[in-house]
PDB file of N, CA and C in Angstrom:
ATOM      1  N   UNK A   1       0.847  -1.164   0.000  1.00  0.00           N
ATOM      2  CA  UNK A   1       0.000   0.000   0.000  1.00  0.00           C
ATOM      3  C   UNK A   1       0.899   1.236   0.000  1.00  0.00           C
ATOM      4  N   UNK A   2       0.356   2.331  -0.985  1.00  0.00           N
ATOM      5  CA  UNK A   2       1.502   3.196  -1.054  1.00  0.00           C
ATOM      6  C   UNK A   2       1.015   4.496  -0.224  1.00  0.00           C
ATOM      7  N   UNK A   3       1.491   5.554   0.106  1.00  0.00           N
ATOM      8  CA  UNK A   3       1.460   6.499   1.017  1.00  0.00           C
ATOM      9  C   UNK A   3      -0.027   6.961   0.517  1.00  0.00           C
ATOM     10  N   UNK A   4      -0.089   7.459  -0.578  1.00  0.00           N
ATOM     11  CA  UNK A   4      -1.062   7.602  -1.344  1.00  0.00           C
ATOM     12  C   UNK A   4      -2.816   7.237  -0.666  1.00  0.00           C
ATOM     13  N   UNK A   5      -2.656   5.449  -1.242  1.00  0.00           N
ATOM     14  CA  UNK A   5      -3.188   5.304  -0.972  1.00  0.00           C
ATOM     15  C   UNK A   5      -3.807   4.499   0.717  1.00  0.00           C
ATOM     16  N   UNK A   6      -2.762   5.046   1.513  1.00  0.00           N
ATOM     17  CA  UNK A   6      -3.373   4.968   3.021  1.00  0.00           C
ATOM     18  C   UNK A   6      -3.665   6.447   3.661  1.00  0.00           C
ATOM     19  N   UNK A   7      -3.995   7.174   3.188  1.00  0.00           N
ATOM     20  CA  UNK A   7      -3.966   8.210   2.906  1.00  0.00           C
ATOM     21  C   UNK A   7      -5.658   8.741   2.849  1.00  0.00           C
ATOM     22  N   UNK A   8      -6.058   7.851   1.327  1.00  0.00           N
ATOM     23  CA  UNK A   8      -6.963   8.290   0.754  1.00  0.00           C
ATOM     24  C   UNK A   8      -7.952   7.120   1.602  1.00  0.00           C
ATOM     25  N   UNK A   9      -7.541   6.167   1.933  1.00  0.00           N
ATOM     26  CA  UNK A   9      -8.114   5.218   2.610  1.00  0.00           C
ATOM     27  C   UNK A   9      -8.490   6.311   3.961  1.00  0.00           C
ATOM     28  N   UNK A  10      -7.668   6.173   4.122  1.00  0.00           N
ATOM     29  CA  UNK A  10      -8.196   7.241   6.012  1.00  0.00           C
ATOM     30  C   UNK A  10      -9.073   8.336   5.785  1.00  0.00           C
ATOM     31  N   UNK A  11      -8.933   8.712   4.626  1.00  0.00           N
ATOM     32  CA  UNK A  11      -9.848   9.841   4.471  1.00  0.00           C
ATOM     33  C   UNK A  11     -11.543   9.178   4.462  1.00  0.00           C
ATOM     34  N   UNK A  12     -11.362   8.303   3.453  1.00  0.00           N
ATOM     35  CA  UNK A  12     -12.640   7.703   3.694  1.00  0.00           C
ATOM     36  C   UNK A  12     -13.346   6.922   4.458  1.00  0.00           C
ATOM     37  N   UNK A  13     -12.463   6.367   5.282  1.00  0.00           N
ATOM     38  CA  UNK A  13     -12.677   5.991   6.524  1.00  0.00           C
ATOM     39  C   UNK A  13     -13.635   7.010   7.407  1.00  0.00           C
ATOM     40  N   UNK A  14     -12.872   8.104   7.484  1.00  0.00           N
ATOM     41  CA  UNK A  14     -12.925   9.270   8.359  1.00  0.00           C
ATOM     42  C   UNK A  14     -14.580   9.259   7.956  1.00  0.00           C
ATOM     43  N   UNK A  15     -14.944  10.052   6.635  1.00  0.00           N
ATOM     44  CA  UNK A  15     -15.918  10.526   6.284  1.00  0.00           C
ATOM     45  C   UNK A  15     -16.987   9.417   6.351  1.00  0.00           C
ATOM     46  N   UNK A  16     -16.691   7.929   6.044  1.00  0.00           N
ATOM     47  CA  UNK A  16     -17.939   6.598   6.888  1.00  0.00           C
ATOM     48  C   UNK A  16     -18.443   7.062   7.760  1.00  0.00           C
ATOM     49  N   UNK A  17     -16.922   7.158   8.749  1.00  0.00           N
ATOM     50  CA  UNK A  17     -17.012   7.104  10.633  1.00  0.00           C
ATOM     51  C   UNK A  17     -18.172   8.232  10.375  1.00  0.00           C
ATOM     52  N   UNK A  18     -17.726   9.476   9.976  1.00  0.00           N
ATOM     53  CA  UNK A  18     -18.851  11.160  10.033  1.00  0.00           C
ATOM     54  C   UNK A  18     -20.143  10.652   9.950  1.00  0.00           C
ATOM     55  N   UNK A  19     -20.271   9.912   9.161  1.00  0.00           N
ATOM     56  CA  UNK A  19     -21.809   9.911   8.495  1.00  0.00           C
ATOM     57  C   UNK A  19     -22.342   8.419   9.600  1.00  0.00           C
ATOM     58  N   UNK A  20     -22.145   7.662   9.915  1.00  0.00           N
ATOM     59  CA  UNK A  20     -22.097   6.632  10.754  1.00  0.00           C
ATOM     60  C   UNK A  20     -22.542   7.601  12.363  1.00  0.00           C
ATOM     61  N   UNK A  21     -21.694   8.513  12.797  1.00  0.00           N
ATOM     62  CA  UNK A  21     -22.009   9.329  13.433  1.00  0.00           C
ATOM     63  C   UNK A  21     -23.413  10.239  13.421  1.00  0.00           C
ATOM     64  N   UNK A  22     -23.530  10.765  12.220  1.00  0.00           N
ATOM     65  CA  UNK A  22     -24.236  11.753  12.133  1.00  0.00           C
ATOM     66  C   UNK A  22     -25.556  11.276  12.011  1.00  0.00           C
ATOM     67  N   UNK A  23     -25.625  10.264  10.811  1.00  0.00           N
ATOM     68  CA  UNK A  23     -27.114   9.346  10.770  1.00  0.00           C
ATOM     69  C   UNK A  23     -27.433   8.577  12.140  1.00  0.00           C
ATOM     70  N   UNK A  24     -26.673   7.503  12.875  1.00  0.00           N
ATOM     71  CA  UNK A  24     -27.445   6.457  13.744  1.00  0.00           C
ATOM     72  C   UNK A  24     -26.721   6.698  15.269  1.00  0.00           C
ATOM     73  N   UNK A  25     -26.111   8.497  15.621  1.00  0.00           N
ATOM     74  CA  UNK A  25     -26.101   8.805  16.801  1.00  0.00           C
ATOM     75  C   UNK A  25     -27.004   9.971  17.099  1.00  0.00           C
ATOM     76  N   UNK A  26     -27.814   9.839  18.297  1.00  0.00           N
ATOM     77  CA  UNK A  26     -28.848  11.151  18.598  1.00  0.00           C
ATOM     78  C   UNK A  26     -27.367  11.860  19.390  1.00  0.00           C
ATOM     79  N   UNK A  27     -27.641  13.553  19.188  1.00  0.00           N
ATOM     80  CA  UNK A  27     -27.111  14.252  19.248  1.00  0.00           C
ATOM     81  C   UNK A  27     -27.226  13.916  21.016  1.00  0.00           C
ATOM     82  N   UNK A  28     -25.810  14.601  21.449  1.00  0.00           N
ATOM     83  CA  UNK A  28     -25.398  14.219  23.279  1.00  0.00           C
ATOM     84  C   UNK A  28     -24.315  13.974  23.424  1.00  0.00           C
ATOM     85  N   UNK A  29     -23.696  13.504  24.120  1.00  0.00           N
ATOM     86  CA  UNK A  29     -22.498  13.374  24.728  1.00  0.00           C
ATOM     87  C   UNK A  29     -21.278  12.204  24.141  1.00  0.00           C
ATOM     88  N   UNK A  30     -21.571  11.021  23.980  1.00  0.00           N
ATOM     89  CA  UNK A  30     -20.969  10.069  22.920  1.00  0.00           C
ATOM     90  C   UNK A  30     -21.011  10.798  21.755  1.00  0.00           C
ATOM     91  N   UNK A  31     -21.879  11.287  21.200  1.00  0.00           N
ATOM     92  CA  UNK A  31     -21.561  11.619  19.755  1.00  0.00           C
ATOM     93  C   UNK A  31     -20.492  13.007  19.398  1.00  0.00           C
ATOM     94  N   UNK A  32     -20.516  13.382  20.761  1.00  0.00           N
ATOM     95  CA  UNK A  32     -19.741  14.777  20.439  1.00  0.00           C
ATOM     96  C   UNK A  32     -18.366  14.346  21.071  1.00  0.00           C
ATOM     97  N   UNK A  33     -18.338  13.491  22.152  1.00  0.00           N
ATOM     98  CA  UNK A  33     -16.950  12.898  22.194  1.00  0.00           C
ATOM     99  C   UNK A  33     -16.341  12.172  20.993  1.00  0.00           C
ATOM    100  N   UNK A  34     -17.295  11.548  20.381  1.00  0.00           N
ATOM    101  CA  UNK A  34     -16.257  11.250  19.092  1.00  0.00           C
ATOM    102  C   UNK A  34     -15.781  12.236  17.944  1.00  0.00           C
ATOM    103  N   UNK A  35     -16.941  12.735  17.461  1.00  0.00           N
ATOM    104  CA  UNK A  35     -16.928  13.693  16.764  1.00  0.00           C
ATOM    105  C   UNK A  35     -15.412  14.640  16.960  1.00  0.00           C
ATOM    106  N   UNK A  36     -15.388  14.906  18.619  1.00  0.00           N
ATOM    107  CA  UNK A  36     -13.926  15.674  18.530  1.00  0.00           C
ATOM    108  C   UNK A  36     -12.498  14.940  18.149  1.00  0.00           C
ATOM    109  N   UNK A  37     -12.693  13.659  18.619  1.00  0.00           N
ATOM    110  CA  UNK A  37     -11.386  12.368  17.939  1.00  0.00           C
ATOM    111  C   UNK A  37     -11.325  12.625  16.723  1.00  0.00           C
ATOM    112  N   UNK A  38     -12.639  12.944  15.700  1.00  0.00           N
ATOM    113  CA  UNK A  38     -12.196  13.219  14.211  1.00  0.00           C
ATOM    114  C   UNK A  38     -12.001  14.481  14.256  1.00  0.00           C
ATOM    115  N   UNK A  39     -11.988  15.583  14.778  1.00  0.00           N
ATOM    116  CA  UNK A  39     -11.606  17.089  14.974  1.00  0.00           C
ATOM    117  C   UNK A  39     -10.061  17.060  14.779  1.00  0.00           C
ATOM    118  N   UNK A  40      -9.687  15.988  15.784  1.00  0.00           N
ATOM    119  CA  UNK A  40      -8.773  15.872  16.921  1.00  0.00           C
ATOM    120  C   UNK A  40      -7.893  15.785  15.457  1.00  0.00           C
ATOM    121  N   UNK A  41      -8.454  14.070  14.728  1.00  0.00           N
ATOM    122  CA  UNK A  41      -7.253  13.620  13.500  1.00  0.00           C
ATOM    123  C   UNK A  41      -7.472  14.517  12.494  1.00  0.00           C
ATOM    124  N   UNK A  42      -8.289  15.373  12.142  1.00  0.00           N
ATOM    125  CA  UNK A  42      -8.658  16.265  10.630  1.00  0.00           C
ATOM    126  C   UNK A  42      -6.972  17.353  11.237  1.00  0.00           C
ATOM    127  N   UNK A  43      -7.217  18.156  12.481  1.00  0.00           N
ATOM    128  CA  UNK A  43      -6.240  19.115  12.976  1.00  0.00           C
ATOM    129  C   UNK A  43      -4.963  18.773  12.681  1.00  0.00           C
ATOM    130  N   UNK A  44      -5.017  17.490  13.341  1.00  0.00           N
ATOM    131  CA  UNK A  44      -3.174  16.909  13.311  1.00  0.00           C
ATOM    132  C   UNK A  44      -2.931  17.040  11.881  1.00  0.00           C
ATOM    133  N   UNK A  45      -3.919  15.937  11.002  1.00  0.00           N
ATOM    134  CA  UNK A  45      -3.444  15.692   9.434  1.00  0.00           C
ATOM    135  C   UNK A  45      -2.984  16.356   8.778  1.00  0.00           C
ATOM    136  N   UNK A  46      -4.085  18.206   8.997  1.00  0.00           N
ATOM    137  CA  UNK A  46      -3.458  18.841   8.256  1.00  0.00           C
ATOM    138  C   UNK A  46      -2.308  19.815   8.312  1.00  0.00           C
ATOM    139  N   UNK A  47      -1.934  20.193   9.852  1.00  0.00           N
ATOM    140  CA  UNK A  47      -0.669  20.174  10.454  1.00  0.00           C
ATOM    141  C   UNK A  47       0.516  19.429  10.195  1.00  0.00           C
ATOM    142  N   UNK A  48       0.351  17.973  10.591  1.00  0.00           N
ATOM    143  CA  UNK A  48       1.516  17.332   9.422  1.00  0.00           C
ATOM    144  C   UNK A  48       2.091  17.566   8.115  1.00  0.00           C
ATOM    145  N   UNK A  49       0.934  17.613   7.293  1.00  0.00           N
ATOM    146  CA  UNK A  49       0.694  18.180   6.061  1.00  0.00           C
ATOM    147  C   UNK A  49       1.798  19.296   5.727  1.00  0.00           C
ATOM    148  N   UNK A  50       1.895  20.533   6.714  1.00  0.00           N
ATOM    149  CA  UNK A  50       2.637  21.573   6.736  1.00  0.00           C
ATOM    150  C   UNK A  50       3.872  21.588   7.591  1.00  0.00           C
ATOM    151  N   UNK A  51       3.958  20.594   8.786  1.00  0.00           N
ATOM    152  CA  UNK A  51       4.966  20.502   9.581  1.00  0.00           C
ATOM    153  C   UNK A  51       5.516  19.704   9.929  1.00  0.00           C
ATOM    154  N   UNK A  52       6.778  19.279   9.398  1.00  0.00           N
ATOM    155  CA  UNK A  52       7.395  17.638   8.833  1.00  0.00           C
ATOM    156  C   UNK A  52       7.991  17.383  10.867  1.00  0.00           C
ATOM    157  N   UNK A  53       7.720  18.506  11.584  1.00  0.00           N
ATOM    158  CA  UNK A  53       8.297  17.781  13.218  1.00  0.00           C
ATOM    159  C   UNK A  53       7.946  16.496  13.460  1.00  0.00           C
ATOM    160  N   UNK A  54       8.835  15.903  14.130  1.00  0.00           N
ATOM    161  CA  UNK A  54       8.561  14.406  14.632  1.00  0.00           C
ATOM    162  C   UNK A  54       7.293  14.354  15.907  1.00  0.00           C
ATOM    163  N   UNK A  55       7.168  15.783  16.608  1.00  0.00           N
ATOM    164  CA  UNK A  55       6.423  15.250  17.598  1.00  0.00           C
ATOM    165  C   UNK A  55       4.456  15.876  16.690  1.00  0.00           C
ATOM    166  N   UNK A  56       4.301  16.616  16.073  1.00  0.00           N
ATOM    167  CA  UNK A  56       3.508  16.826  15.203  1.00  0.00           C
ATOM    168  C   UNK A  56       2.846  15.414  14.492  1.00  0.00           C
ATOM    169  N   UNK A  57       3.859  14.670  13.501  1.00  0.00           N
ATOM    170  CA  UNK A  57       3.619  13.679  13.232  1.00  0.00           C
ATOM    171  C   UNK A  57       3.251  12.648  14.239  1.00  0.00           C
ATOM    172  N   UNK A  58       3.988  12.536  15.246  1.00  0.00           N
ATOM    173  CA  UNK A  58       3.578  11.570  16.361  1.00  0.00           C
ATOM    174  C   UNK A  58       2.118  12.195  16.474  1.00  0.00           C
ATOM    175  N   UNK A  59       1.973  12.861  16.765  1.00  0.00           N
ATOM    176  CA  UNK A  59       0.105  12.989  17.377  1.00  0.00           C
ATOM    177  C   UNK A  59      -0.527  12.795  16.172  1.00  0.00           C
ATOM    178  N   UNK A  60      -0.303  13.236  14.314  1.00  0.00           N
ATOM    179  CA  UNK A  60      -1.207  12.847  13.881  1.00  0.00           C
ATOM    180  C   UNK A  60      -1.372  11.537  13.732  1.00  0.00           C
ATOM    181  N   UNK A  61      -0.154  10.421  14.035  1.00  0.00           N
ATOM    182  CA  UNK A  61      -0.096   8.937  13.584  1.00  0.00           C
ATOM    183  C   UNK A  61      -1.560   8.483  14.860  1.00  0.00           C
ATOM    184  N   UNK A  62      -1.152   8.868  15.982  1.00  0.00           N
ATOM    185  CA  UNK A  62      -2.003   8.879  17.187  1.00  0.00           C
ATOM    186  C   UNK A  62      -3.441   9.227  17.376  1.00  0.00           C
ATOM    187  N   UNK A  63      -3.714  10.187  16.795  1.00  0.00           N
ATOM    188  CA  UNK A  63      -5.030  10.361  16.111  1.00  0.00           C
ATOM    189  C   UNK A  63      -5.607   9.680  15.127  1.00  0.00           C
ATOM    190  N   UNK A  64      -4.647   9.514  14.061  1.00  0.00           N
ATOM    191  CA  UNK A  64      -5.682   8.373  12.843  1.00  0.00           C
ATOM    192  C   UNK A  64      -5.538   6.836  13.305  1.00  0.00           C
ATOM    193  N   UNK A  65      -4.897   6.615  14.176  1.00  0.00           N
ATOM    194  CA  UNK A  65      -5.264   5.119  15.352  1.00  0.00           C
ATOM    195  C   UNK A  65      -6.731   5.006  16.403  1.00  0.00           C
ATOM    196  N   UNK A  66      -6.665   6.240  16.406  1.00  0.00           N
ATOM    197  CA  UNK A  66      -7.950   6.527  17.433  1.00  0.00           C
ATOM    198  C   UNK A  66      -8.893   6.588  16.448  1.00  0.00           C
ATOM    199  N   UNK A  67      -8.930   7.398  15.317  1.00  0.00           N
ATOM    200  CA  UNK A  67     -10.146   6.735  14.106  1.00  0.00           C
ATOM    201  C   UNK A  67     -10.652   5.784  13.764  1.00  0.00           C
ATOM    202  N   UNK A  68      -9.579   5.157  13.335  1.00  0.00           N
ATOM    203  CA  UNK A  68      -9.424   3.661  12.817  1.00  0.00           C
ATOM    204  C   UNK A  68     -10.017   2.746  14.029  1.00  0.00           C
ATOM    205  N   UNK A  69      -9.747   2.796  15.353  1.00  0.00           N
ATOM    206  CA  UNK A  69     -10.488   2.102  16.332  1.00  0.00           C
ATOM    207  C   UNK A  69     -11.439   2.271  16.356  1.00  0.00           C
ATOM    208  N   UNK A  70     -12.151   3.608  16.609  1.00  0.00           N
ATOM    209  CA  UNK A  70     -13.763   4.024  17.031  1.00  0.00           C
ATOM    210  C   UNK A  70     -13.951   3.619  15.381  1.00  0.00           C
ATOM    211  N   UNK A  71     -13.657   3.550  14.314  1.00  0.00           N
ATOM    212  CA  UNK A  71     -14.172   3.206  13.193  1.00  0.00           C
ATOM    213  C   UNK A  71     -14.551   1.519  13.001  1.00  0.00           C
ATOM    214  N   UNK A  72     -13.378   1.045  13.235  1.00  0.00           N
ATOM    215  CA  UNK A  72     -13.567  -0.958  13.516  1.00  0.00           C
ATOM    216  C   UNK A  72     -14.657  -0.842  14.685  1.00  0.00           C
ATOM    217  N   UNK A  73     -14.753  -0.339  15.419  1.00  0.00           N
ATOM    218  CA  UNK A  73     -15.793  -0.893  16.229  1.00  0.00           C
ATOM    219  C   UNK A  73     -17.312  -0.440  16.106  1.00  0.00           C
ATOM    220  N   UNK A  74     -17.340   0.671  15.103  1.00  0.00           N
ATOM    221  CA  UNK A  74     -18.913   0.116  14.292  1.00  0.00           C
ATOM    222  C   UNK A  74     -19.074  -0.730  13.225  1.00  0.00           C
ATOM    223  N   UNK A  75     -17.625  -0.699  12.354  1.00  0.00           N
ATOM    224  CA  UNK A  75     -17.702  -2.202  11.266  1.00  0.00           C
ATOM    225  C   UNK A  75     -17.949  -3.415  12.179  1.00  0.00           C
ATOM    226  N   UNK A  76     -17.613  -4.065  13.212  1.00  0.00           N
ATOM    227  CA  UNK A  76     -17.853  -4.573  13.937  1.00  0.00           C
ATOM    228  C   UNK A  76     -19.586  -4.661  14.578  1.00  0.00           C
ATOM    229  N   UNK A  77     -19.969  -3.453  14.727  1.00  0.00           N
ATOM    230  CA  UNK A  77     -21.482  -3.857  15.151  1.00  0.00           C
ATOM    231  C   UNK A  77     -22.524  -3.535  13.749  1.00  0.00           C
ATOM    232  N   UNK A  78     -21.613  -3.945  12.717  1.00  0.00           N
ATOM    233  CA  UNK A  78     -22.405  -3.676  11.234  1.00  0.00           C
ATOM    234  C   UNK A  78     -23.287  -3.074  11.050  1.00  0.00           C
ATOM    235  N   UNK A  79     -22.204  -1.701  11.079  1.00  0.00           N
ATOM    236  CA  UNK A  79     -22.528  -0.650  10.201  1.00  0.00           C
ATOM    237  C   UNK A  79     -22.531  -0.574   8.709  1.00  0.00           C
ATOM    238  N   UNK A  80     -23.475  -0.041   7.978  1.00  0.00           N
ATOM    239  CA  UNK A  80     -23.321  -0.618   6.704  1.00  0.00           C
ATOM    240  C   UNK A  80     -22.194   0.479   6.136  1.00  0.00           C
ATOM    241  N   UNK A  81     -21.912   0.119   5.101  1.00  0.00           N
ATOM    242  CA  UNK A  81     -20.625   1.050   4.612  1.00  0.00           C
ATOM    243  C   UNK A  81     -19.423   0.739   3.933  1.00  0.00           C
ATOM    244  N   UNK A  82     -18.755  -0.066   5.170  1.00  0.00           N
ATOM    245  CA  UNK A  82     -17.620  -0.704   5.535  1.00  0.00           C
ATOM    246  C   UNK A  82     -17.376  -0.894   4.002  1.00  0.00           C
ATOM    247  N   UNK A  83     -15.955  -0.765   3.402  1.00  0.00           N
ATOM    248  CA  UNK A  83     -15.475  -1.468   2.728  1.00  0.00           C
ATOM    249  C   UNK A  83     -14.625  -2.300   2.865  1.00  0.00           C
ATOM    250  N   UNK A  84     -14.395  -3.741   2.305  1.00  0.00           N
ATOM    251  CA  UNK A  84     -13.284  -4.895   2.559  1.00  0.00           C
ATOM    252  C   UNK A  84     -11.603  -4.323   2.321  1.00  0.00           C
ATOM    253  N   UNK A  85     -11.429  -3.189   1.548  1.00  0.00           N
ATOM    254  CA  UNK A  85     -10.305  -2.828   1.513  1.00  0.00           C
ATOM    255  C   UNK A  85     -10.079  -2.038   2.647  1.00  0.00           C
ATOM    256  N   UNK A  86     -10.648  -1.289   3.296  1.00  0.00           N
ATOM    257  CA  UNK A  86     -10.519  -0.801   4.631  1.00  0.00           C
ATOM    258  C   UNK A  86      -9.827  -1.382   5.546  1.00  0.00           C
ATOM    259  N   UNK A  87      -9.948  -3.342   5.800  1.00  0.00           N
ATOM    260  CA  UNK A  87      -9.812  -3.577   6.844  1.00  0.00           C
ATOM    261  C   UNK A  87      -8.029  -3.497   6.545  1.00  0.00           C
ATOM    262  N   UNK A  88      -7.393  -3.969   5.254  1.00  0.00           N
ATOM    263  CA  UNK A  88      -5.948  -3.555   4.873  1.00  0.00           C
ATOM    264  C   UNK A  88      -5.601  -2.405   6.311  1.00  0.00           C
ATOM    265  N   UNK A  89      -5.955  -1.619   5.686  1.00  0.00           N
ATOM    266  CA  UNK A  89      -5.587   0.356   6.579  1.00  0.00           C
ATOM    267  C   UNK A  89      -5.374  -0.109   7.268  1.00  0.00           C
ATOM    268  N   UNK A  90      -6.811  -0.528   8.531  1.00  0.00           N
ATOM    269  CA  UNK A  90      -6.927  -0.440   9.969  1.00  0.00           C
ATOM    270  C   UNK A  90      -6.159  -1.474   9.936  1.00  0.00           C
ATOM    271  N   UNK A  91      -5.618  -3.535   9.759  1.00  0.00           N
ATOM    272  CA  UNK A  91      -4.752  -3.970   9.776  1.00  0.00           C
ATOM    273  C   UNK A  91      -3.201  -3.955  10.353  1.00  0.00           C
ATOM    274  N   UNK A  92      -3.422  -2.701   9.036  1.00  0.00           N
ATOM    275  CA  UNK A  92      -1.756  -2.188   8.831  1.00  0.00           C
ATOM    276  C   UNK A  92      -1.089  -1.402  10.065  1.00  0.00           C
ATOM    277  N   UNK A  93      -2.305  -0.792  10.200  1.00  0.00           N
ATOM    278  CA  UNK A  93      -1.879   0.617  10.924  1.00  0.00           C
ATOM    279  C   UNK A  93      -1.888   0.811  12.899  1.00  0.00           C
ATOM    280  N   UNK A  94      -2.905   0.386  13.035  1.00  0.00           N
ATOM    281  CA  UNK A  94      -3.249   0.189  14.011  1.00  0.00           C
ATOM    282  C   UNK A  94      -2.052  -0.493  15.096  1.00  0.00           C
ATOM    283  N   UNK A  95      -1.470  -1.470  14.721  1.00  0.00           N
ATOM    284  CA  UNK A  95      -1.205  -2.180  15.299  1.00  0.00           C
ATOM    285  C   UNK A  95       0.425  -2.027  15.604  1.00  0.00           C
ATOM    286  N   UNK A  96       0.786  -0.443  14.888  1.00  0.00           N
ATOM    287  CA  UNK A  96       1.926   0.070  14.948  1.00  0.00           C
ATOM    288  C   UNK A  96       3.171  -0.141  14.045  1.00  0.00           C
ATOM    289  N   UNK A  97       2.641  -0.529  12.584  1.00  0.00           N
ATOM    290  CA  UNK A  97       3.774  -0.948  11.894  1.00  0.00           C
ATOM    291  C   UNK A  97       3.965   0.133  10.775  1.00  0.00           C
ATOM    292  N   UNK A  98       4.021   1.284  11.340  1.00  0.00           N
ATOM    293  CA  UNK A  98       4.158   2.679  10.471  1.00  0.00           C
ATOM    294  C   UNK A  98       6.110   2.333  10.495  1.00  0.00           C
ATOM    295  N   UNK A  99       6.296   3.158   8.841  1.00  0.00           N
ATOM    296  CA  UNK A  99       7.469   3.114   8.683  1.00  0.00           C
ATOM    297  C   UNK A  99       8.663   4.297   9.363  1.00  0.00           C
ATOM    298  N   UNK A 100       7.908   5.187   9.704  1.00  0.00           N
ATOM    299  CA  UNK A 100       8.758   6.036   9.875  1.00  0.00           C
ATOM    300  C   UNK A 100       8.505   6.163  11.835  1.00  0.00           C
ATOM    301  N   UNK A 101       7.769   6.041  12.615  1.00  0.00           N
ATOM    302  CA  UNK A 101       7.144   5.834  13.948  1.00  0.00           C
ATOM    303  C   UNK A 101       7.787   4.430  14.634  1.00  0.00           C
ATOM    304  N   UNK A 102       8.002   3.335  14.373  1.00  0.00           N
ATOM    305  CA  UNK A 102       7.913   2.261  14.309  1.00  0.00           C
ATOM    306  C   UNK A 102       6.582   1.981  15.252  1.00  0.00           C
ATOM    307  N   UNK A 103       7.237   0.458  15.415  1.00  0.00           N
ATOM    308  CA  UNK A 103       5.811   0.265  16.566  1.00  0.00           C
ATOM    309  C   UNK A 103       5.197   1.231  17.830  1.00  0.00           C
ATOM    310  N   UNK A 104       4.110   1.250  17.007  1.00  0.00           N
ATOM    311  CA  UNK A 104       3.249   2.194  17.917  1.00  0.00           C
ATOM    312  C   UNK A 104       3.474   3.745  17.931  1.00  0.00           C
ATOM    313  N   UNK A 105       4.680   3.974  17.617  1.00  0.00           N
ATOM    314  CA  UNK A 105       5.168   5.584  17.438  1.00  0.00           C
ATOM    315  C   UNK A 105       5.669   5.659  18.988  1.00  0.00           C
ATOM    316  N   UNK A 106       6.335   6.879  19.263  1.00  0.00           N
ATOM    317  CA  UNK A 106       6.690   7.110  20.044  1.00  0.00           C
ATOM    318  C   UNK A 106       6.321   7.240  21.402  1.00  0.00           C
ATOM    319  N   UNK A 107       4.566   7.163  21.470  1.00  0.00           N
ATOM    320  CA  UNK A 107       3.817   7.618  22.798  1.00  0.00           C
ATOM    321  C   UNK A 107       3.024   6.551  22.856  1.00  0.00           C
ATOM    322  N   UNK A 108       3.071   5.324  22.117  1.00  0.00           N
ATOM    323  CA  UNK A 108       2.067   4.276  22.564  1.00  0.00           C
ATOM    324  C   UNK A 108       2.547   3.004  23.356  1.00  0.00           C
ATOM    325  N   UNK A 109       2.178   2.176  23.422  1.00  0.00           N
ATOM    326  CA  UNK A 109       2.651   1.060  24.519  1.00  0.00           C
ATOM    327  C   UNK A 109       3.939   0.615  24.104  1.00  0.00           C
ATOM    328  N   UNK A 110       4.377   0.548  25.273  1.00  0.00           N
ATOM    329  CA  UNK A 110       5.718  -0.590  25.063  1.00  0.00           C
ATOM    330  C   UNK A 110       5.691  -2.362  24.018  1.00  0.00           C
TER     331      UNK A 110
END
């Protein structure tokens, strides 16, 4: 998978998770706690985007992990949407095998 396209994958991820959110959560407190996790990864992304720092990048790698989780766990209670190439991303990523972070990046578990 090339930068590209994990990239464009997260994006659409992201925008599922939004609409997954927006359609089958009543407005309140869960929905606005998540809602800010995608605040949280849209901010970092596009900060990275402009600021090649290592600790910048560390929070956005950290944020699109926190997507990708709250995202598997409505593919999980089948949400419709989901695409099979998705699970690649979350797979890949999640589990800390970024090339430039290594496992987990710098602020996640031992």
């Amino acid at each position: 998978m090339t930068a590209y396209d994990f990239t464009r994958r997260l994006d659409e991820i992201a925008a599922w998770y939004r609409a997954v959110l927006d359609d089958l959560y009543p407005r309140g407190h869960d929905r606005d706690a998540k809602s800010l996790v995608l605040g949280h990864h849209q901010e970092f992304a596009t900060l990275a985007a402009h600021d090649p720092s290592p600790a910048i990048g560390a929070a956005a790698v950290q944020w699109a992990r926190a997507v990708l989780i709250l995202a598997d766990a409505e593919r999980e209670l089948g949400r419709p949407g989901w695409r099979p190439e998705w699970t690649e991303t979350y797979e890949y990523y999640v589990p800390g095998n970024d090339r430039l972070l290594g496992p987990f990046g710098p602020s996640g578990p031992e």
